[in-house]
Protein backbone atom coordinates (compact mmCIF):
# COMPACT_ATOMS: atom_id res chain seq x y z
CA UNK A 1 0.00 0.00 0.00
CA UNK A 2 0.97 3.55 -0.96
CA UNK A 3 1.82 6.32 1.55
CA UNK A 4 -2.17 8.05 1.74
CA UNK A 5 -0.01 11.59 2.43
CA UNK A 6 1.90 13.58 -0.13
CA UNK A 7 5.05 14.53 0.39
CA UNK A 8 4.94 17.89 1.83
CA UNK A 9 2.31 16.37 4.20
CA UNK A 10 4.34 13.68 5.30
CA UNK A 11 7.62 15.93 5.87
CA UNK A 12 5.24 18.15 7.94
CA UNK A 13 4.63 14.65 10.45
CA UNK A 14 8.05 13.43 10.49
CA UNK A 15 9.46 16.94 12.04
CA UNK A 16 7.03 16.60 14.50
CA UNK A 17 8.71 13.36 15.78
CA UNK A 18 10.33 14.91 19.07
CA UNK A 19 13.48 13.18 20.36
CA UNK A 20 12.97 14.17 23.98
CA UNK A 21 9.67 15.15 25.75
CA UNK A 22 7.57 12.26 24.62
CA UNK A 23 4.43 10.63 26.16
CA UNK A 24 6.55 8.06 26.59
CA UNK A 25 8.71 9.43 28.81
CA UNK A 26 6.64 12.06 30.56
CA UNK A 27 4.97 9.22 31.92
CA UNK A 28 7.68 7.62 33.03
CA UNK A 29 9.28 10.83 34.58
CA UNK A 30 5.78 11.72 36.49
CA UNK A 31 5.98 8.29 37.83
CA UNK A 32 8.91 8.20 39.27
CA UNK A 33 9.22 11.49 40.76
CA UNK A 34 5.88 10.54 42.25
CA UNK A 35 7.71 7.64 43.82
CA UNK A 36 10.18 9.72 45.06
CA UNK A 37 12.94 9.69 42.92
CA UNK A 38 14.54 12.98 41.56
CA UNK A 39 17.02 12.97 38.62
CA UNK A 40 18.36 15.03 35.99
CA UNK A 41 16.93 15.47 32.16
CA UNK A 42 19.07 14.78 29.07
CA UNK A 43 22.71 15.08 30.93
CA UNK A 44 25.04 15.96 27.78
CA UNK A 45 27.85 15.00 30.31
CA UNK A 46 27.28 11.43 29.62
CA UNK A 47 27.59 9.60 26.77
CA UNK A 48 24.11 8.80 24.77
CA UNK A 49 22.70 12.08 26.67
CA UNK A 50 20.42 9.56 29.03
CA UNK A 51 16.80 10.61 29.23
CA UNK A 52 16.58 10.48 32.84
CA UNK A 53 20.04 10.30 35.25
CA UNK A 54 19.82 9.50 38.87
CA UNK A 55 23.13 11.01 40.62
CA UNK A 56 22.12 9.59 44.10
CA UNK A 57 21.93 5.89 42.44
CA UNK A 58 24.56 6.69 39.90
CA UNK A 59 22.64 5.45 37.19
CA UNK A 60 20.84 6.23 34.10
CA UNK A 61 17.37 5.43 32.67
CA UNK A 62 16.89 5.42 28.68
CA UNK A 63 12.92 5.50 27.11
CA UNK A 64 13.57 4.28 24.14
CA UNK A 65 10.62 3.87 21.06
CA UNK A 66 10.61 0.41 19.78
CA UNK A 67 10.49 1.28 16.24
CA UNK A 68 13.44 3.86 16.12
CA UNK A 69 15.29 1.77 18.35
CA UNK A 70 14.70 -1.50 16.42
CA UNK A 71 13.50 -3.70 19.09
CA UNK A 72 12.41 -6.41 17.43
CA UNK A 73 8.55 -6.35 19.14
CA UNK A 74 5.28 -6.12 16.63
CA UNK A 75 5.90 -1.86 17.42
CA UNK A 76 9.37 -1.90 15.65
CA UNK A 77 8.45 -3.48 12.09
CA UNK A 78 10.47 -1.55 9.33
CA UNK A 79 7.58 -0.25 6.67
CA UNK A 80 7.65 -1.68 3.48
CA UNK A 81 8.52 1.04 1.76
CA UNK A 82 12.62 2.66 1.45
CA UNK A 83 13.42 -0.53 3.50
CA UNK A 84 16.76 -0.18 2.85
CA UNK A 85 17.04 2.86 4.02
CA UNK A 86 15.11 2.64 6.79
CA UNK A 87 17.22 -0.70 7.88
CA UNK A 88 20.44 1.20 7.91
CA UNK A 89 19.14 4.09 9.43
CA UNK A 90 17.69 1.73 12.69
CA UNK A 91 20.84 -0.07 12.58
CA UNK A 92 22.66 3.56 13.28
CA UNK A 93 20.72 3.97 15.89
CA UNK A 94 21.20 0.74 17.49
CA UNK A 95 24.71 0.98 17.30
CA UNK A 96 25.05 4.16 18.49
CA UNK A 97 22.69 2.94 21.40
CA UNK A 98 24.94 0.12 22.33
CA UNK A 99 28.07 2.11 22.23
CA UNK A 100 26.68 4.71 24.62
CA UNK A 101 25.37 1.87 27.58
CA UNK A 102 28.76 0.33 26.97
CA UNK A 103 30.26 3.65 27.77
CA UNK A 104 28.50 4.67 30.19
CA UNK A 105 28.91 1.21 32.04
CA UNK A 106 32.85 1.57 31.24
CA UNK A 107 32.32 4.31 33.33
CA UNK A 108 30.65 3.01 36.84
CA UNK A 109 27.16 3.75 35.87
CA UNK A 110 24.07 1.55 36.23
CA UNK A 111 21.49 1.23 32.78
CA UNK A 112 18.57 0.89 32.56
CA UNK A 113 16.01 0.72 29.29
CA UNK A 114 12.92 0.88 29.53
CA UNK A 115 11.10 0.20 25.92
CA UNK A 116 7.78 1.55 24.73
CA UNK A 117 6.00 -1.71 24.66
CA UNK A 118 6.18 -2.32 28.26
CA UNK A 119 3.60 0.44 28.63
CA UNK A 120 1.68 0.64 25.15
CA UNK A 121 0.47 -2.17 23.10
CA UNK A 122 -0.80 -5.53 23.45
CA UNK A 123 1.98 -6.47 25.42
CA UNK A 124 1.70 -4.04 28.13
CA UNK A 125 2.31 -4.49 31.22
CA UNK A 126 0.71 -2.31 33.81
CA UNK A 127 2.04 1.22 34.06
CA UNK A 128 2.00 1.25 37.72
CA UNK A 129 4.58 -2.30 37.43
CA UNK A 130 6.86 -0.66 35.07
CA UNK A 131 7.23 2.06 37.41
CA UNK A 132 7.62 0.30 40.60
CA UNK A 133 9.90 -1.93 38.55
CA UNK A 134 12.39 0.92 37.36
CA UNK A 135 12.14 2.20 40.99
CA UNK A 136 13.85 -0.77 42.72
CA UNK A 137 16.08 -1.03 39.80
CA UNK A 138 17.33 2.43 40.55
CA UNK A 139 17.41 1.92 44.45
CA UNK A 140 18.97 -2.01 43.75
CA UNK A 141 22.56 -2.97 42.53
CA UNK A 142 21.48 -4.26 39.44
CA UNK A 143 24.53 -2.80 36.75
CA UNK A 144 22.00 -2.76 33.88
CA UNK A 145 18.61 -4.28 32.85
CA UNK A 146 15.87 -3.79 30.06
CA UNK A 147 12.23 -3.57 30.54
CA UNK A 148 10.41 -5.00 27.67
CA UNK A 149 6.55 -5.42 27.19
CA UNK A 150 4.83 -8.96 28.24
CA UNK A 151 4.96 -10.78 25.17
CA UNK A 152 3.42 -13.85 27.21
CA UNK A 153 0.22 -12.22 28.05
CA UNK A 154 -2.98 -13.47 27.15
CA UNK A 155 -5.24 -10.38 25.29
């Protein structure tokens, strides 16, 4: 199937695509502080510019989208159109991704991702267990961990 938008329409969307500030991640930041937890937005100190870093825990939380983060869930699925160009773009990303949590845990800090299908989807989990999850995470010893969606659950 075509693309239903023409081009100056569809070059309108895709610079609406914010990088930081998402639903995504307000959520996530709400939560938290609700819990508790104070941090720091977007440190450009660290490598990969973490969306949230926790000094006090000395670690850092990324909110990654599944699609321009390639995670490999039904939300990441490369459209059929420009694939090439679309699979090394995501691959970019994915390296550059990987290079920063190496760096950053080459550097003493904890890592933690948590990926839009944990809270959006059919394999989402309950917000309120993604938070609480990221919470002991952050107040744990655990050096790095991902938070994927539930792909087991039963819709």
């Amino acid at each position: 199937m075509g693309d239903t938008l023409t081009a100056e329409q569809r070059r309108f969307n895709m610079s609406r695509i914010r990088g930081k500030d998402t639903k995504l991640e307000m959520l996530i930041r709400r939560g938290l502080h609700a819990r508790g937890l104070r941090y720091r937005l977007h440190d450009r100190s660290l490598p990969g510019r973490p969306d949230l870093v926790f000094p006090k825990f000395h670690a850092a939380v990324f909110v990654h989208g599944c699609f321009w983060h390639s995670h490999g869930c039904v939300l990441a699925q490369v459209p059929a159109t420009r694939q090439a160009f679309w699979k090394a773009n995501l691959a970019a990303n994915v390296k550059r991704d990987n290079g920063a949590v190496e760096a950053l845990r080459a550097s003493g800090w904890r890592v933690l991702v948590i990926w839009e299908c944990a809270v959006r989807g059919l394999s989402r989990r309950d917000s309120g267990y993604v938070l609480d999850a990221a919470a002991v995470f952050l107040r744990g010893s655990l050096v790095g961990a991902d938070l994927p969606g539930d792909w087991n659950r039963k819709c």
